[in-house]
PDB file of N, CA and C in Angstrom:
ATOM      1  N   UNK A   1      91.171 124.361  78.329  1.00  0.00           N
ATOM      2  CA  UNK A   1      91.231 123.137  77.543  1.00  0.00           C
ATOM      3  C   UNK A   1      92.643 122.565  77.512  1.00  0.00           C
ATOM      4  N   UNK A   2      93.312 123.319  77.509  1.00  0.00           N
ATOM      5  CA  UNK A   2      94.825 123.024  77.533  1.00  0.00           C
ATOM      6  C   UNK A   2      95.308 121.895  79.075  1.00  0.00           C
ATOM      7  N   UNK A   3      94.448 122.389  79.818  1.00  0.00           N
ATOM      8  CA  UNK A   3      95.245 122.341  81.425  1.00  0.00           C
ATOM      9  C   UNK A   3      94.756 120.665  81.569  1.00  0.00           C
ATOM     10  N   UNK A   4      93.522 120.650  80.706  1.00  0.00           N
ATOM     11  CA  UNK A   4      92.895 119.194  80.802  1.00  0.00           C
ATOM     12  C   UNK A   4      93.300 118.206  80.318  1.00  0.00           C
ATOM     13  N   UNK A   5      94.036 118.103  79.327  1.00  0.00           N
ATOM     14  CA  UNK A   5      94.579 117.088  79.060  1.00  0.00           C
ATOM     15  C   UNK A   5      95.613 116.461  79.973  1.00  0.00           C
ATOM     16  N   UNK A   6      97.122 117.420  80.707  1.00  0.00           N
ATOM     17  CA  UNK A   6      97.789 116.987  81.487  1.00  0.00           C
ATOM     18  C   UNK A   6      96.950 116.439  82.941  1.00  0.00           C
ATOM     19  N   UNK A   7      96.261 116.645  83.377  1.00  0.00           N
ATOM     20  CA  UNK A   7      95.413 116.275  84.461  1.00  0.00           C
ATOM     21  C   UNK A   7      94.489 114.809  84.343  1.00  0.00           C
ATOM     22  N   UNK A   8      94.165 114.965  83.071  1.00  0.00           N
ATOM     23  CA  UNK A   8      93.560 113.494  82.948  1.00  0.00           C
ATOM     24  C   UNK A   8      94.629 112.161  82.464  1.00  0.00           C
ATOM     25  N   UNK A   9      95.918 112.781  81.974  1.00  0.00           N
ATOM     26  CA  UNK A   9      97.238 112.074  81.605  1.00  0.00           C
ATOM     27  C   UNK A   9      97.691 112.097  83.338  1.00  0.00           C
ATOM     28  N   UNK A  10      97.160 112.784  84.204  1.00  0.00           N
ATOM     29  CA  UNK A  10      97.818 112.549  85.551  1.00  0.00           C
ATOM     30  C   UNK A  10      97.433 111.608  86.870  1.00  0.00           C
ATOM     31  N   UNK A  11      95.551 112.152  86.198  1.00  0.00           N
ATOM     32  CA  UNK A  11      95.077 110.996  86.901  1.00  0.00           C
ATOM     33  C   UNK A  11      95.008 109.666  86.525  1.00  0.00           C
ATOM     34  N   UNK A  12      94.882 109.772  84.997  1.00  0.00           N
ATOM     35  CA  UNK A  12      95.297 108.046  84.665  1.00  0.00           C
ATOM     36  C   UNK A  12      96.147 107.229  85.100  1.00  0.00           C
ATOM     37  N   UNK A  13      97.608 107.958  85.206  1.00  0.00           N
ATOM     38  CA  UNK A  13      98.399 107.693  85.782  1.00  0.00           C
ATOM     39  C   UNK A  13      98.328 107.140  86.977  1.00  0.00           C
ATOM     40  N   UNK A  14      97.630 108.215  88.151  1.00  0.00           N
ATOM     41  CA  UNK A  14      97.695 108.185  89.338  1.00  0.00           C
ATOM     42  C   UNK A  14      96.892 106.397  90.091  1.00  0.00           C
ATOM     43  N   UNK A  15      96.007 106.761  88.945  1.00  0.00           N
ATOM     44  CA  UNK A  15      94.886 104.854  88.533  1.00  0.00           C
ATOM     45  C   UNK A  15      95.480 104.036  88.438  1.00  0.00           C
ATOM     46  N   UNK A  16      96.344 103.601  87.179  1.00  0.00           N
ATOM     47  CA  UNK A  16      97.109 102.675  87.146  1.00  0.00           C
ATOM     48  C   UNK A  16      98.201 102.257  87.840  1.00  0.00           C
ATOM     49  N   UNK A  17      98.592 103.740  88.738  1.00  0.00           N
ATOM     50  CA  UNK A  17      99.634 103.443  89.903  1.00  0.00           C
ATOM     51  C   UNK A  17      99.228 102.673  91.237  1.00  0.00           C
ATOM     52  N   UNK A  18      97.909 103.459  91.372  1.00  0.00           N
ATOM     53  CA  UNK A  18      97.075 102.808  92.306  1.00  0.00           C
ATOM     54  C   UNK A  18      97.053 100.878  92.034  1.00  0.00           C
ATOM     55  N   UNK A  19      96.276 100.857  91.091  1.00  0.00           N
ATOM     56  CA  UNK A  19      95.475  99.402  90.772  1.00  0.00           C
ATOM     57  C   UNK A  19      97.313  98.858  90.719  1.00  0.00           C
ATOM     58  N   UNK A  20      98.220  98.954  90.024  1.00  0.00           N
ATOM     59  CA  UNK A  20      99.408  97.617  90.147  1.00  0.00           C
ATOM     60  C   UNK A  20      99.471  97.785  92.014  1.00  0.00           C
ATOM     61  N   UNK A  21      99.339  98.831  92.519  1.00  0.00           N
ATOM     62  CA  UNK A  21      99.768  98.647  94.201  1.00  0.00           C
ATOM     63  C   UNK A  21      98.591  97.917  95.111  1.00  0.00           C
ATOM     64  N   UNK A  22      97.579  97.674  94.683  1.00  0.00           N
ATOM     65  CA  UNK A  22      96.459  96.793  94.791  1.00  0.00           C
ATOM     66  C   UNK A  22      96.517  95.505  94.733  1.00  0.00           C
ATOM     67  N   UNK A  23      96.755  95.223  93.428  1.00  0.00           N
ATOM     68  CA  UNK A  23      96.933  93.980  93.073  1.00  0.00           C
ATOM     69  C   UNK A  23      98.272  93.584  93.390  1.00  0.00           C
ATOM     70  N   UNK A  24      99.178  93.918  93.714  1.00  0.00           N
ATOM     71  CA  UNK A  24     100.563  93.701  94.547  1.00  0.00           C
ATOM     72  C   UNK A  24     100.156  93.129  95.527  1.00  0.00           C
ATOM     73  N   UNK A  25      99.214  93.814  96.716  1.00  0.00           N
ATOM     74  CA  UNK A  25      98.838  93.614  98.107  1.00  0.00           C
ATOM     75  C   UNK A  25      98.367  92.894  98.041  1.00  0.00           C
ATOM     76  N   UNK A  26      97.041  92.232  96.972  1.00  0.00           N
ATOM     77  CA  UNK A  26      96.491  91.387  97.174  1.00  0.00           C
ATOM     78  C   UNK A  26      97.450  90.286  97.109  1.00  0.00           C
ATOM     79  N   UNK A  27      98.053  90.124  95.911  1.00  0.00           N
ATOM     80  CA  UNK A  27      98.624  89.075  95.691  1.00  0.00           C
ATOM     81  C   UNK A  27      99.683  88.644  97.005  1.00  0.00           C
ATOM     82  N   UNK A  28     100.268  89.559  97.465  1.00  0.00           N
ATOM     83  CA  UNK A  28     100.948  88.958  99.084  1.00  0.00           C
ATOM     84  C   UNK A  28     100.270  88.210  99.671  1.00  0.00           C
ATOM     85  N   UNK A  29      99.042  89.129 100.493  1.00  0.00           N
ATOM     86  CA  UNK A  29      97.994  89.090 101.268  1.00  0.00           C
ATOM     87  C   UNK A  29      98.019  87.662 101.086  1.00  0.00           C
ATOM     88  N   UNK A  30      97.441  87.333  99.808  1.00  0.00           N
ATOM     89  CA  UNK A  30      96.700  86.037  99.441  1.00  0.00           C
ATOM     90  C   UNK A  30      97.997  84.849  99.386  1.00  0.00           C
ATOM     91  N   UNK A  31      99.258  85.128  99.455  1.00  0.00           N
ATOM     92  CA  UNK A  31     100.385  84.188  99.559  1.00  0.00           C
ATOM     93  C   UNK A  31     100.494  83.703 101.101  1.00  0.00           C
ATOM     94  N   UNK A  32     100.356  85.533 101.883  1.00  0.00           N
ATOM     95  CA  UNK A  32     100.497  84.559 103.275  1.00  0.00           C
ATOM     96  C   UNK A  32      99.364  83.793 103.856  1.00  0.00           C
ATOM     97  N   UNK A  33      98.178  84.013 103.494  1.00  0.00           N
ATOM     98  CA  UNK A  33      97.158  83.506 103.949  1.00  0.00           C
ATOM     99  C   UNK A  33      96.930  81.945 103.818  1.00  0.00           C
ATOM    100  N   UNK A  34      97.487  81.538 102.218  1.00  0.00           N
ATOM    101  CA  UNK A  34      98.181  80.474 101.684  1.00  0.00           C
ATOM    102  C   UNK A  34      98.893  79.602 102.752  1.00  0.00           C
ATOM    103  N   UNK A  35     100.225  80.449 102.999  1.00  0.00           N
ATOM    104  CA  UNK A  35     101.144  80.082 103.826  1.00  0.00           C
ATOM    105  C   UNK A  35     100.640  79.339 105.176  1.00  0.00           C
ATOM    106  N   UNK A  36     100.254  80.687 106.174  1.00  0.00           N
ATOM    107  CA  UNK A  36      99.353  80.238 106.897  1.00  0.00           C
ATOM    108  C   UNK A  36      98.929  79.160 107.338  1.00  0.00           C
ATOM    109  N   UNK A  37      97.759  78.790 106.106  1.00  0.00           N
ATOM    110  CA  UNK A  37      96.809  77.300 106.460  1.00  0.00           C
ATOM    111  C   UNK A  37      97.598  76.325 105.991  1.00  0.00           C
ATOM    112  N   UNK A  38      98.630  76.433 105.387  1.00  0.00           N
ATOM    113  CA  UNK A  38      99.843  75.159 104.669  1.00  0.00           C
ATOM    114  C   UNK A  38     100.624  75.005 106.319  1.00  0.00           C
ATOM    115  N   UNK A  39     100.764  76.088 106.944  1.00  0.00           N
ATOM    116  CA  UNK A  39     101.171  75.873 108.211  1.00  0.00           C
ATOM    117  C   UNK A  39     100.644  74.972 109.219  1.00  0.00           C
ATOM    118  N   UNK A  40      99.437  75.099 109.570  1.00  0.00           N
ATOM    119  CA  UNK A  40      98.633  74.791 110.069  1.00  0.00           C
ATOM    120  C   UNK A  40      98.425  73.525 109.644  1.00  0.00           C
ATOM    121  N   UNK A  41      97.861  73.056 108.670  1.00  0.00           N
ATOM    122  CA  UNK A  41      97.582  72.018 107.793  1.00  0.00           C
ATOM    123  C   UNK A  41      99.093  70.616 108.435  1.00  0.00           C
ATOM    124  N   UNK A  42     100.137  71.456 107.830  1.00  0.00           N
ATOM    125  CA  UNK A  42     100.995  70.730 108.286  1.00  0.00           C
ATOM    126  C   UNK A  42     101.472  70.111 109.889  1.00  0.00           C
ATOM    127  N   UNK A  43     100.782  71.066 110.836  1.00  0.00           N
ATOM    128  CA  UNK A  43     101.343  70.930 112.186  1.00  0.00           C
ATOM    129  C   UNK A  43      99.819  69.707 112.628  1.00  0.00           C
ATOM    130  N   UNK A  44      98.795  70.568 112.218  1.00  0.00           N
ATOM    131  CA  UNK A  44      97.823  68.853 112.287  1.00  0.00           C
ATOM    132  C   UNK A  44      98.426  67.583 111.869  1.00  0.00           C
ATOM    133  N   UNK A  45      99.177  67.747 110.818  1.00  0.00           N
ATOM    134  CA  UNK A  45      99.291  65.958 110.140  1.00  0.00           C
ATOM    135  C   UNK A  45     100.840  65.465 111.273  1.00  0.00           C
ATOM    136  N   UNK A  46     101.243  66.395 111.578  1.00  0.00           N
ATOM    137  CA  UNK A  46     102.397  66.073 112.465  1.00  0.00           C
ATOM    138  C   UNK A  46     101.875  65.584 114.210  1.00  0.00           C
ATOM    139  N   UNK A  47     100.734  66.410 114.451  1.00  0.00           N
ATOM    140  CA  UNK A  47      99.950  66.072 115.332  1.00  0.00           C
ATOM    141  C   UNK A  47      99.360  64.697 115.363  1.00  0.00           C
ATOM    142  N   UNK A  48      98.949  63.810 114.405  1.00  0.00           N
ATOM    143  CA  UNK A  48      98.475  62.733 113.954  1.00  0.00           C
ATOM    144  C   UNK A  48      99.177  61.981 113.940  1.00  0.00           C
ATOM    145  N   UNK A  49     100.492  62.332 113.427  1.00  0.00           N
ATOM    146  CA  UNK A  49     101.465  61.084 112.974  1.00  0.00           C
ATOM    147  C   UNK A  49     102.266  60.492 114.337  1.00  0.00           C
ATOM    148  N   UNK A  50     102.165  61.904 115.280  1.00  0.00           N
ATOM    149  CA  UNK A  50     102.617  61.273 116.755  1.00  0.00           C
ATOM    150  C   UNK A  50     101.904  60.811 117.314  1.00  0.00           C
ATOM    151  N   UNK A  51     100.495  60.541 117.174  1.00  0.00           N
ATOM    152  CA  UNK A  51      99.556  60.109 118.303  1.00  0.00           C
ATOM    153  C   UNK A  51      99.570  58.536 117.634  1.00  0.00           C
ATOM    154  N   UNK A  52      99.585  58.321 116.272  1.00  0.00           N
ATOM    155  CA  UNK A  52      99.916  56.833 115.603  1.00  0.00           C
ATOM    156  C   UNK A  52     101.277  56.254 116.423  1.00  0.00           C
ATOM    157  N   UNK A  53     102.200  56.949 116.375  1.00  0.00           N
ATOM    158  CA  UNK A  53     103.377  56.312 116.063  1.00  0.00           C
ATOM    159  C   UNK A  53     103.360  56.121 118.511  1.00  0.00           C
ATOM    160  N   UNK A  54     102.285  56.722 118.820  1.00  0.00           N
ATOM    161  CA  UNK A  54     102.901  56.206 120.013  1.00  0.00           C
ATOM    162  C   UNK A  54     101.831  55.259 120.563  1.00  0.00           C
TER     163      UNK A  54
END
């Protein structure tokens, strides 16, 4: 009974270490993916603006 408490204080731990390194990744993940199509997005309208302008 003793040994159980530090073990479930370890795996909790080990959980909440997990889930912030999760939601870290995602939150990148989901910045460059962002990035990305803002990339893209942008090189179309640049694509457009030269086919006007000639």
């Amino acid at each position: 009974m003793s040994l159980m408490f530090p073990i479930l204080y370890f795996g909790f731990y080990l959980l909440i270490l997990g889930l912030v390194c999760f939601m870290i990744y995602s939150w990148v993940n989901k910045f460059i993916v962002l990035k990305t199509e803002q990339n893209e997005l942008l090189r179309e309208i640049v694509k457009r603006m030269d086919k006007r302008a000639l």
